[in-house]
PDB file of N, CA and C in Angstrom:
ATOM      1  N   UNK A   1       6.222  -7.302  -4.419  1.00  0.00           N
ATOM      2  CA  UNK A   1       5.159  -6.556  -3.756  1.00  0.00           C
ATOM      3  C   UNK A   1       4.031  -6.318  -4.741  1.00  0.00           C
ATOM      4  N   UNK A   2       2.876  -6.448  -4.359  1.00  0.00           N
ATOM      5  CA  UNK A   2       1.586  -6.422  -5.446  1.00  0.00           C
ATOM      6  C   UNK A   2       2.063  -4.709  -4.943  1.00  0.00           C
ATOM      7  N   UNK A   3       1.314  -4.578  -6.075  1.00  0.00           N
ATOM      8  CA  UNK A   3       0.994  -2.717  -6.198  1.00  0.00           C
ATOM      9  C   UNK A   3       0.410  -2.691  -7.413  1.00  0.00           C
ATOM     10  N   UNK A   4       0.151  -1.324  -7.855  1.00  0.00           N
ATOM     11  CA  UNK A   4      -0.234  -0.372  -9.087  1.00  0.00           C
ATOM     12  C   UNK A   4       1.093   0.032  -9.608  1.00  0.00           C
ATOM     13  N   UNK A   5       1.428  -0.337 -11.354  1.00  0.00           N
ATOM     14  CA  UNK A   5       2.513   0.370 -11.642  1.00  0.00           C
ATOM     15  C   UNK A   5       2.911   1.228 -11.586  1.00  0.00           C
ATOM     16  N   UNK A   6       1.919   1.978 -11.252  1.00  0.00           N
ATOM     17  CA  UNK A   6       2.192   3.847 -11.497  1.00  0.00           C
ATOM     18  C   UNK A   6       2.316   4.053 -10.325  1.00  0.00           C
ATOM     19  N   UNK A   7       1.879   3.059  -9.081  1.00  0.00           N
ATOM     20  CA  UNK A   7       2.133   3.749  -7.869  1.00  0.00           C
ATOM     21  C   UNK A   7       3.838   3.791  -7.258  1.00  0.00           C
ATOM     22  N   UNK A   8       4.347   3.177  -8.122  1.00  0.00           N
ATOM     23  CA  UNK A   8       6.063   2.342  -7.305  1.00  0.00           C
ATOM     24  C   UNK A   8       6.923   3.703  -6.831  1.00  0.00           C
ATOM     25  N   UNK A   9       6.942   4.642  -7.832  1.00  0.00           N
ATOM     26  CA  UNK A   9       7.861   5.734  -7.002  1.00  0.00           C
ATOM     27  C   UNK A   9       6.996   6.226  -5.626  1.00  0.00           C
ATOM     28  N   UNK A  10       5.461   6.258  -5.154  1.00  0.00           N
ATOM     29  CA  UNK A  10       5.013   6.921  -4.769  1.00  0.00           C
ATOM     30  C   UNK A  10       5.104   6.409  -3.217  1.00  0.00           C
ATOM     31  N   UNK A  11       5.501   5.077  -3.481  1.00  0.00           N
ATOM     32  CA  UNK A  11       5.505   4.216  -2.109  1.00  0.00           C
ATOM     33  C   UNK A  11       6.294   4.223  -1.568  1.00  0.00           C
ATOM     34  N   UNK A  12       7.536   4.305  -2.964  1.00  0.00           N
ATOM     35  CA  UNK A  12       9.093   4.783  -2.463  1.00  0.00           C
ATOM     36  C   UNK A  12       9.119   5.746  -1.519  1.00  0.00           C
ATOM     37  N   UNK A  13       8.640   6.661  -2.093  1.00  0.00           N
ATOM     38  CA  UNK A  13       8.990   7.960  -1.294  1.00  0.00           C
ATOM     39  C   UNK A  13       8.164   7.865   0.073  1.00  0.00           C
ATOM     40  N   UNK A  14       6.877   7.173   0.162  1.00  0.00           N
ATOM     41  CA  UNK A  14       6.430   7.442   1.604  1.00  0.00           C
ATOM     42  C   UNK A  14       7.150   6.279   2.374  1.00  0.00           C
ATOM     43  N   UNK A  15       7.739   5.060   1.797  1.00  0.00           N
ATOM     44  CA  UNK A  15       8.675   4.375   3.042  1.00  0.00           C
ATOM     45  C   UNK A  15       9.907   4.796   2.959  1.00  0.00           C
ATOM     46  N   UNK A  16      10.455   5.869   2.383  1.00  0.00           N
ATOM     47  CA  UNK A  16      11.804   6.079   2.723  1.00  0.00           C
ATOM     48  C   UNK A  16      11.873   7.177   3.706  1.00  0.00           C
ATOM     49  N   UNK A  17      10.444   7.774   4.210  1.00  0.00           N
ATOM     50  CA  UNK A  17      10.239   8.390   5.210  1.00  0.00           C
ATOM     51  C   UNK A  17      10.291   8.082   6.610  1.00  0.00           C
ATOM     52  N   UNK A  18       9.939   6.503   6.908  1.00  0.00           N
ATOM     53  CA  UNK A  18       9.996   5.828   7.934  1.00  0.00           C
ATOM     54  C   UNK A  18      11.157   5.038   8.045  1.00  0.00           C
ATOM     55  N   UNK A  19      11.218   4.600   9.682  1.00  0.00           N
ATOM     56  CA  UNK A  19      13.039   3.955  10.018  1.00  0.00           C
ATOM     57  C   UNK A  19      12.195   2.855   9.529  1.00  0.00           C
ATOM     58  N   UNK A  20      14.175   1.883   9.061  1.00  0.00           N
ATOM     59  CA  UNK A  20      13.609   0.865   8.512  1.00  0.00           C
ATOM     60  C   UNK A  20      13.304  -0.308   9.111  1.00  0.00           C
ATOM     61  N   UNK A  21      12.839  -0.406  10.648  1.00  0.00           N
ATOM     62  CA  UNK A  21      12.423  -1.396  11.770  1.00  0.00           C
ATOM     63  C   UNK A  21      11.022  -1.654  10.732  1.00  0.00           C
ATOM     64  N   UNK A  22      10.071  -0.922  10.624  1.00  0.00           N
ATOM     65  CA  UNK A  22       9.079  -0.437  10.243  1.00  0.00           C
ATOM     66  C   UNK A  22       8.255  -0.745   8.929  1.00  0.00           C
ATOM     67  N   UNK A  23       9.671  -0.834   8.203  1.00  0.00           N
ATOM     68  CA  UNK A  23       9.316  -1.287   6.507  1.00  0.00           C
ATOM     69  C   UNK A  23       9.031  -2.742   6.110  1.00  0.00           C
ATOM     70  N   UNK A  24       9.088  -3.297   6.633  1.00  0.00           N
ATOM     71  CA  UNK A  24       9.178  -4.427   5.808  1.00  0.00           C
ATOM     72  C   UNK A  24       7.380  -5.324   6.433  1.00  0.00           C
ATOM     73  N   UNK A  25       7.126  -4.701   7.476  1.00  0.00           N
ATOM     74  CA  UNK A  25       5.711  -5.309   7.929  1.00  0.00           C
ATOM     75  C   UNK A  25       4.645  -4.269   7.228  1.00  0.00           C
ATOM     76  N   UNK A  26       5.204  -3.345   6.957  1.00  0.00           N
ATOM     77  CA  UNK A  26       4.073  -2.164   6.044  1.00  0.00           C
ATOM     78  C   UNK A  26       4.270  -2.715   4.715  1.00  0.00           C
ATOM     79  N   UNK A  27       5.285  -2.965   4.088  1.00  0.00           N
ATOM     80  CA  UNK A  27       5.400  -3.385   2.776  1.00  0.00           C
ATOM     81  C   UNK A  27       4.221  -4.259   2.895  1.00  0.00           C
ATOM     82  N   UNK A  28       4.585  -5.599   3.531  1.00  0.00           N
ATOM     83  CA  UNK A  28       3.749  -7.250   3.453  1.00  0.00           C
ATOM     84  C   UNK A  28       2.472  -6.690   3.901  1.00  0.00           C
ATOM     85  N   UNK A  29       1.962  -5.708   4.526  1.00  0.00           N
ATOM     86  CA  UNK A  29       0.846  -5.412   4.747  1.00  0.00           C
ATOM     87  C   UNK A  29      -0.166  -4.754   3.587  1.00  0.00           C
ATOM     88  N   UNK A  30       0.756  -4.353   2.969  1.00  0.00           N
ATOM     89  CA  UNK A  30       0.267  -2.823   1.926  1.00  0.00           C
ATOM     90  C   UNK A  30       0.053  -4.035   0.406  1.00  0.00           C
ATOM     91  N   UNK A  31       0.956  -5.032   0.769  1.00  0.00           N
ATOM     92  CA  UNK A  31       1.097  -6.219  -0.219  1.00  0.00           C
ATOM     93  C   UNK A  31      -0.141  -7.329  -0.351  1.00  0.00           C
ATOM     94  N   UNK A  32      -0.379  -7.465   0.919  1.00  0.00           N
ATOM     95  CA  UNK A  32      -1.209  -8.635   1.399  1.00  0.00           C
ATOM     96  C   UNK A  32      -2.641  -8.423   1.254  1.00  0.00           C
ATOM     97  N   UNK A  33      -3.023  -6.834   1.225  1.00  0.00           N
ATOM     98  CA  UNK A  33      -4.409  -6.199   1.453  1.00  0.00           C
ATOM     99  C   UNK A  33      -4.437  -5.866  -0.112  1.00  0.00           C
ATOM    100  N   UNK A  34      -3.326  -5.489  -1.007  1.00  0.00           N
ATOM    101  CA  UNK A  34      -3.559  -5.286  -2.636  1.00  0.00           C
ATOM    102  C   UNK A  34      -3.978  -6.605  -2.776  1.00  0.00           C
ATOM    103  N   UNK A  35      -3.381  -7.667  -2.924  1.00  0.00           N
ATOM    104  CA  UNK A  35      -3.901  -9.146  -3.603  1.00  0.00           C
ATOM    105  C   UNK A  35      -5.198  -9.494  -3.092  1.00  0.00           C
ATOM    106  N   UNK A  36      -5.403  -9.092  -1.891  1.00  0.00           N
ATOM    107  CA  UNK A  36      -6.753  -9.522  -0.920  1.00  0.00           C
ATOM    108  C   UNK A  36      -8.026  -8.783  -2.204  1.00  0.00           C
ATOM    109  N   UNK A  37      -7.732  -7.608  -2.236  1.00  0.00           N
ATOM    110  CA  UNK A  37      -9.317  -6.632  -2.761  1.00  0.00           C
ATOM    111  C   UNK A  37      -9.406  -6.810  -3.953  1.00  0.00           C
ATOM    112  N   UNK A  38      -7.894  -7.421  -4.860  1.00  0.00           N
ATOM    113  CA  UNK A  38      -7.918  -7.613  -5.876  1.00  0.00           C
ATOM    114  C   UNK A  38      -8.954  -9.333  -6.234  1.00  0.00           C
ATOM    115  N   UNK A  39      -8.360  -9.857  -5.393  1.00  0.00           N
ATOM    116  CA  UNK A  39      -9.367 -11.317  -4.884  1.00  0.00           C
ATOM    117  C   UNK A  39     -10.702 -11.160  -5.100  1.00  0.00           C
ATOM    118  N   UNK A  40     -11.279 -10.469  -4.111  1.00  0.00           N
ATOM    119  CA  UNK A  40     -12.877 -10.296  -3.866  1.00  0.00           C
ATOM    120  C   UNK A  40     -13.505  -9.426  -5.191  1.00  0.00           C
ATOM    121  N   UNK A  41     -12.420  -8.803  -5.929  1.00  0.00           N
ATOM    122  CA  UNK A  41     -13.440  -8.018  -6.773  1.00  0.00           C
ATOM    123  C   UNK A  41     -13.017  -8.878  -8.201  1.00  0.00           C
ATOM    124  N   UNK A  42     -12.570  -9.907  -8.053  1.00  0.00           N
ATOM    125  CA  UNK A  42     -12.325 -10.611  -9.465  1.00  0.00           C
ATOM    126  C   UNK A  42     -13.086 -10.122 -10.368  1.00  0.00           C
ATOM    127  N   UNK A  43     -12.751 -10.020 -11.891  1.00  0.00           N
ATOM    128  CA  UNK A  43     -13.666 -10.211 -12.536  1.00  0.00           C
ATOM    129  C   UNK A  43     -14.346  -8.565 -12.983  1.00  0.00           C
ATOM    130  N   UNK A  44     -14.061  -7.539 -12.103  1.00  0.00           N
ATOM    131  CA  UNK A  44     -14.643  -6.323 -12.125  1.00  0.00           C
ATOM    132  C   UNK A  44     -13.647  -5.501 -13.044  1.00  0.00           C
ATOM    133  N   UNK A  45     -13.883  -4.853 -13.659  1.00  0.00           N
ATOM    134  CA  UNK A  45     -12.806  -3.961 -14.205  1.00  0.00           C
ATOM    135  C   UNK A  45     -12.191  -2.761 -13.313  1.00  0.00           C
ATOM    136  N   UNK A  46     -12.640  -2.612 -12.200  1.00  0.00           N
ATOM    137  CA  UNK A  46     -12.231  -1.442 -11.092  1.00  0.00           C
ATOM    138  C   UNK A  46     -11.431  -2.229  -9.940  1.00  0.00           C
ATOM    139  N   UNK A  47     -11.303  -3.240  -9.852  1.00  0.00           N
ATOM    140  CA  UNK A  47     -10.407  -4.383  -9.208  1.00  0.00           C
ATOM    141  C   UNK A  47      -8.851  -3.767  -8.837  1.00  0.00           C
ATOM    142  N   UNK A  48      -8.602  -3.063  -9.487  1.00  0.00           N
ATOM    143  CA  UNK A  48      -7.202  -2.479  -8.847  1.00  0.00           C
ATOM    144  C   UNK A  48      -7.364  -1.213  -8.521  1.00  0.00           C
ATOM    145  N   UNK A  49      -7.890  -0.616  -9.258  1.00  0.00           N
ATOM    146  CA  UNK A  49      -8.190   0.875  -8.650  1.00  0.00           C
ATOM    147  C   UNK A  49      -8.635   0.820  -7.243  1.00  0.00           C
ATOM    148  N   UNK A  50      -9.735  -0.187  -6.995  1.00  0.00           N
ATOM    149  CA  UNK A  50      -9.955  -0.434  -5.747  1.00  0.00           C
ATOM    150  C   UNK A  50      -8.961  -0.421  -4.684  1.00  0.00           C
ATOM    151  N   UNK A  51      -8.361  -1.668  -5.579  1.00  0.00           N
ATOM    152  CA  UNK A  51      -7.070  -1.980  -4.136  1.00  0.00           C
ATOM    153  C   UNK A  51      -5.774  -0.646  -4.451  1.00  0.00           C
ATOM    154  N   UNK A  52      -5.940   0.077  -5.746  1.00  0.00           N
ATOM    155  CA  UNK A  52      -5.090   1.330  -5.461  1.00  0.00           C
ATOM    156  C   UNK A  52      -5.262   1.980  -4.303  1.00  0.00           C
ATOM    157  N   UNK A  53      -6.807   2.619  -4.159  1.00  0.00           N
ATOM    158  CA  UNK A  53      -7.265   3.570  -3.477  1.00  0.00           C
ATOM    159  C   UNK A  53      -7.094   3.343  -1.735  1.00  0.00           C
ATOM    160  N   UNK A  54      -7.491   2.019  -1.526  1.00  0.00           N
ATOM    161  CA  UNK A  54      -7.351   1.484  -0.009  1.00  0.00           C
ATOM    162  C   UNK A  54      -6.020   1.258   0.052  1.00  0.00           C
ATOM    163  N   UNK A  55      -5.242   0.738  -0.665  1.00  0.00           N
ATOM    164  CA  UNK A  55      -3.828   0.615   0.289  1.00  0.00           C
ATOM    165  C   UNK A  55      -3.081   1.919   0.189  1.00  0.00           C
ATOM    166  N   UNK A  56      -2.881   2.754  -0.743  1.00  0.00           N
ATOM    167  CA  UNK A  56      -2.392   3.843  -0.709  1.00  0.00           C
ATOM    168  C   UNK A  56      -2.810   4.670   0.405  1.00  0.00           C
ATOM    169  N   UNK A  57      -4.513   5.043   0.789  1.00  0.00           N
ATOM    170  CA  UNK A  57      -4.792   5.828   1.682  1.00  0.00           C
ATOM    171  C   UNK A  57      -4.222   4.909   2.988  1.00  0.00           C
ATOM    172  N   UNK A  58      -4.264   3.824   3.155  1.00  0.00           N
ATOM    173  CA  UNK A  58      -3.996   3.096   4.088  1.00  0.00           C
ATOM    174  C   UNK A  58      -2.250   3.490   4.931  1.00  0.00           C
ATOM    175  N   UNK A  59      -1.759   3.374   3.374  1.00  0.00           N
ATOM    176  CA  UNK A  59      -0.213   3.588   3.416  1.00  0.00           C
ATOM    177  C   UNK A  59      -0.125   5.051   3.759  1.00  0.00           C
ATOM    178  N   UNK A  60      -0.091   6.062   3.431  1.00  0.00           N
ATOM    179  CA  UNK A  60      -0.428   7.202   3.741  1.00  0.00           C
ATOM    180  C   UNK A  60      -0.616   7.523   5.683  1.00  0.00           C
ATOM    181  N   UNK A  61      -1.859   6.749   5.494  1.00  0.00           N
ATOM    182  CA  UNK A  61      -1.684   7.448   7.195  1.00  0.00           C
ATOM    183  C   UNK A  61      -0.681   6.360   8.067  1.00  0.00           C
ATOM    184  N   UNK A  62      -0.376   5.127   7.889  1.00  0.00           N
ATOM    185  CA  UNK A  62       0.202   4.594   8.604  1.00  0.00           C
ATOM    186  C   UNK A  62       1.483   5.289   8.350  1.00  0.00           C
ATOM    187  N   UNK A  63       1.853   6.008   7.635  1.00  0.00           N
ATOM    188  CA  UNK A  63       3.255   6.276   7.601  1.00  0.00           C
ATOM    189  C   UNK A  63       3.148   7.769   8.553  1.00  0.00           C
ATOM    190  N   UNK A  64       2.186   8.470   8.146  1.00  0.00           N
ATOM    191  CA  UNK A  64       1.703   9.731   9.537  1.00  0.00           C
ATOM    192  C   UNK A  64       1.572   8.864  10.883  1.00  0.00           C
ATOM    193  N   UNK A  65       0.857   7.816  11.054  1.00  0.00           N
ATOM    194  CA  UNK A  65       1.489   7.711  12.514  1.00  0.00           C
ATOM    195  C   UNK A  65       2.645   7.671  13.228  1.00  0.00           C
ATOM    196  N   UNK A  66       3.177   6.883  11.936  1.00  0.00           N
ATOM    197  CA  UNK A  66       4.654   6.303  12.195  1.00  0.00           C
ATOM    198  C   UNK A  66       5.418   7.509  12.803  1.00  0.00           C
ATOM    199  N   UNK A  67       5.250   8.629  12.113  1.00  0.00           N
ATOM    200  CA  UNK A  67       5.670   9.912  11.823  1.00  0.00           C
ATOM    201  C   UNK A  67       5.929  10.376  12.916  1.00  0.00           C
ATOM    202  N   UNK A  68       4.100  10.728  13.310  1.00  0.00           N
ATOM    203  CA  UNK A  68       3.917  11.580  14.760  1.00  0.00           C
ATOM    204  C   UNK A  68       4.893  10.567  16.181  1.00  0.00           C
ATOM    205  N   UNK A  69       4.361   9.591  16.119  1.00  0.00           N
ATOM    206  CA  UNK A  69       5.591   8.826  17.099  1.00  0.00           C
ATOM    207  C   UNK A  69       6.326   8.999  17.416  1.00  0.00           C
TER     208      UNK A  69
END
């Protein structure tokens, strides 16, 4: 899974919140959109922070929908 090193416990804990029907298309999603922003911002030194900030907030509420459901 692409991620931020520092983020790995943090993801843990928000997919061990959701059933696990659920996990494995949020993973490849949360995966697919880190390598993506990391792509377009080649070359930048804020290139992951970027893709920190969007998939985490991303991850975050998809796991509140999941939630409220």
């Amino acid at each position: 899974m692409n991620h931020h090193p520092h983020d790995k416990k943090w993801i843990e804990g928000q997919l061990s919140m959701i059933p696990a029907k659920n996990k494995q298309r949020i993973i490849d999603a949360y995966s697919n959109r880190f390598a993506e922003i990391e792509r377009e911002n080649k070359g930048e030194i804020n290139a992951k922070s970027l893709a920190r900030r969007e998939c985490n907030t991303r991850l975050r509420l998809c796991v509140d929908k999941v939630l409220e459901s």
